[in-house]
N, C-alpha and C. Protein backbone atom coordinates (compact mmCIF):
# COMPACT_ATOMS: atom_id res chain seq x y z
N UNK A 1 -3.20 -2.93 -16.65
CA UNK A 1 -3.69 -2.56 -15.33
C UNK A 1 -4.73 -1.47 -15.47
N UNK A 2 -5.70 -1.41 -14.75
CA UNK A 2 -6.89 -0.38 -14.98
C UNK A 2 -6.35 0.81 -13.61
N UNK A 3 -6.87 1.87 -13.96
CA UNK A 3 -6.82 2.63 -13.38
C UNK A 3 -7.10 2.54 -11.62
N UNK A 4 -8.15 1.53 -10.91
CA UNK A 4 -8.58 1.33 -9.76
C UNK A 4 -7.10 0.31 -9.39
N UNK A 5 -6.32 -0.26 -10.57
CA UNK A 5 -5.10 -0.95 -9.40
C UNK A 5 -3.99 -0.21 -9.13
N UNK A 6 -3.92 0.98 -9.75
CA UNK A 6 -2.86 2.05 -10.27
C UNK A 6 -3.14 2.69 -8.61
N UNK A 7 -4.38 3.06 -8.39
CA UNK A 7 -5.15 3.79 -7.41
C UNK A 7 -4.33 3.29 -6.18
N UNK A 8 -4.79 2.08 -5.89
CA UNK A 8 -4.54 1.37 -4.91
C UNK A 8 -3.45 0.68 -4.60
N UNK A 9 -2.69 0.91 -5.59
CA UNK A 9 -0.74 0.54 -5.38
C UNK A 9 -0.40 2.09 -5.12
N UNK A 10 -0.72 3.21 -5.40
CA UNK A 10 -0.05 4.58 -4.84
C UNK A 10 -0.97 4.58 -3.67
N UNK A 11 -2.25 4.43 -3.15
CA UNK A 11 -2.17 4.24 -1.34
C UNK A 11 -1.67 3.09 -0.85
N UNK A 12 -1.11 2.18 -1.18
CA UNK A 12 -0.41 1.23 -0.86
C UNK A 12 0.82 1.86 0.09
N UNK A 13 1.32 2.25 -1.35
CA UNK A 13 2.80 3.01 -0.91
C UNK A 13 2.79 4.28 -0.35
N UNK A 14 1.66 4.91 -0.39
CA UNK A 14 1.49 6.41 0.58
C UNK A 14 1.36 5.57 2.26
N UNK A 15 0.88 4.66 2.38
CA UNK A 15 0.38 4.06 3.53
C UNK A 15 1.80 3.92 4.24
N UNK A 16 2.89 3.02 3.56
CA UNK A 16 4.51 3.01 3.65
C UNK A 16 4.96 3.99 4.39
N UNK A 17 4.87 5.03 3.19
CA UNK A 17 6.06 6.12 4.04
C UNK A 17 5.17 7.48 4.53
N UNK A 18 3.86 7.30 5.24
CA UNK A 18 2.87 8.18 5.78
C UNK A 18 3.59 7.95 7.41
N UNK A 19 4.67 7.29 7.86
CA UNK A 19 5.04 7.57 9.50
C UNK A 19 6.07 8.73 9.16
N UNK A 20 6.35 8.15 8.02
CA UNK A 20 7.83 9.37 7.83
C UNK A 20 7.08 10.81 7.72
N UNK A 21 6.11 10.95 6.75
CA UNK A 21 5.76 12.45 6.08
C UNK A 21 5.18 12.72 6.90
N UNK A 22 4.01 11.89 8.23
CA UNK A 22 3.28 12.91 8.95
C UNK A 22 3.48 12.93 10.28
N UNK A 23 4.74 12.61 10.23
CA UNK A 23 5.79 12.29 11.58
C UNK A 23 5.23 11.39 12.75
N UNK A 24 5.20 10.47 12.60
CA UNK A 24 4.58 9.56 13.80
C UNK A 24 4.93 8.11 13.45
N UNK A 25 6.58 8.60 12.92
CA UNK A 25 7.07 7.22 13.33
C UNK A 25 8.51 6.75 14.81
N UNK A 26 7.89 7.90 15.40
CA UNK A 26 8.51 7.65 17.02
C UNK A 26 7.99 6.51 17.87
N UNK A 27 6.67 5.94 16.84
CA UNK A 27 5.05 5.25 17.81
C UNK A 27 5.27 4.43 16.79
N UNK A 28 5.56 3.06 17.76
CA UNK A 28 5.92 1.99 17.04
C UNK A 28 4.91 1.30 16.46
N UNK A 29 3.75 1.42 17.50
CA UNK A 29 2.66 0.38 16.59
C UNK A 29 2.30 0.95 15.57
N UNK A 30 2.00 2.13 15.80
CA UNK A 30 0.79 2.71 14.41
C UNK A 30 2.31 2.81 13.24
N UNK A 31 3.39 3.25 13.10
CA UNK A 31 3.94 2.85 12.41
C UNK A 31 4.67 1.39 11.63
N UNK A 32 4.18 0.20 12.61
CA UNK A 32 4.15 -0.82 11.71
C UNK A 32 2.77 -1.32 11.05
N UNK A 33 2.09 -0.79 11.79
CA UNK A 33 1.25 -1.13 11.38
C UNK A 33 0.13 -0.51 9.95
N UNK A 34 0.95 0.69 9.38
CA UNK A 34 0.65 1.30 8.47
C UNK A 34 1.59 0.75 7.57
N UNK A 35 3.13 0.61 7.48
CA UNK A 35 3.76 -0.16 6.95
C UNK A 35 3.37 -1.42 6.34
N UNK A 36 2.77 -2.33 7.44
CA UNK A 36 2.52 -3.76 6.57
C UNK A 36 1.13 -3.56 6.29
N UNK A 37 0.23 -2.77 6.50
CA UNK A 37 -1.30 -2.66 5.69
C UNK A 37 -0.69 -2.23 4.41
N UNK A 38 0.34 -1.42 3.90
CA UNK A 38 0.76 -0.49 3.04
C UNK A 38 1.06 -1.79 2.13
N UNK A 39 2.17 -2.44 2.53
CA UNK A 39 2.78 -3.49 1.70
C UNK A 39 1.29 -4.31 1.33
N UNK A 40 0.53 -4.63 1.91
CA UNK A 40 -0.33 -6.07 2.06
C UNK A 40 -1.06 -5.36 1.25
N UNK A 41 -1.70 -4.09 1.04
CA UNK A 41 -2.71 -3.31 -0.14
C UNK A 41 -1.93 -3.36 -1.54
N UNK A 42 -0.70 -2.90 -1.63
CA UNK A 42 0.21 -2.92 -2.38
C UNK A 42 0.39 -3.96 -2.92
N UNK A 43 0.76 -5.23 -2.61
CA UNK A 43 0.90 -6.26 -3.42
C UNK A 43 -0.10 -6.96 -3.62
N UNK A 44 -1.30 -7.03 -2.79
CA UNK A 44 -2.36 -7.58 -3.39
C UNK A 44 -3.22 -7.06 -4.43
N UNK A 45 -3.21 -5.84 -4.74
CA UNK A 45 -3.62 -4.51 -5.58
C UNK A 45 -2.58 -5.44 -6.92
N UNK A 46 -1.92 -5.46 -6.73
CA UNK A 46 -0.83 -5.57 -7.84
C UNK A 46 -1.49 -6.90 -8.60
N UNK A 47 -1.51 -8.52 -7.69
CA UNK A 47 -1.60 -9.39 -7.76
C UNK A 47 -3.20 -9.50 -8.34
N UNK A 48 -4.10 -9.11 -8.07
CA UNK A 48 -5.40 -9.11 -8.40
C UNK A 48 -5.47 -8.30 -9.90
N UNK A 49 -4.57 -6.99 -10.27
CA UNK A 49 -4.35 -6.41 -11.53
C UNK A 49 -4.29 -7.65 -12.43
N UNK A 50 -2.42 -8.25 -12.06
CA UNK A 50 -1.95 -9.41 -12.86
C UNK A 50 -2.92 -10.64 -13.49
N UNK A 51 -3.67 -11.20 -12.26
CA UNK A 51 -5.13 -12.27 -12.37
C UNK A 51 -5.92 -11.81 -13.35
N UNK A 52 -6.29 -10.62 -13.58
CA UNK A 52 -7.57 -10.20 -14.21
C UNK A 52 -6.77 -10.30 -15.79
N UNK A 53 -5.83 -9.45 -15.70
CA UNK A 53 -4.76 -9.25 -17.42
C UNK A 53 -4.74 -10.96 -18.10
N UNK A 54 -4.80 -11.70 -17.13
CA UNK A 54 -4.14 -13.38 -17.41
C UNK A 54 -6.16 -13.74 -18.26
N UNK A 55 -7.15 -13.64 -17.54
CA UNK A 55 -8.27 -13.99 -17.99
C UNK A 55 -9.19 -12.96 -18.72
């Protein structure tokens, strides 16, 4: 994995639990909706690493 997928799987997962740490998960949208951008950066970050290692 290069350093730019490393990058982008830790804002992945900062994206996750950013309702918890900067308190604004009382507010439902913006907290799902940082949640599944979080996951969806996160595993595609991951998945595009894996592709590149394979070729």
């Amino acid at each position: 994995m290069t350093w730019q997928a490393w990058v982008n799987i830790i804002l992945g997962l900062w994206l996750i639990v950013s309702p918890w740490v900067l308190k604004f998960s009382d507010q439902s949208t913006p907290m799902w909706n940082s949640i599944i951008v979080g996951i969806v950066v996160a595993i595609l970050s991951y998945l595009q690493s894996t592709q590149q290692n394979k070729s």
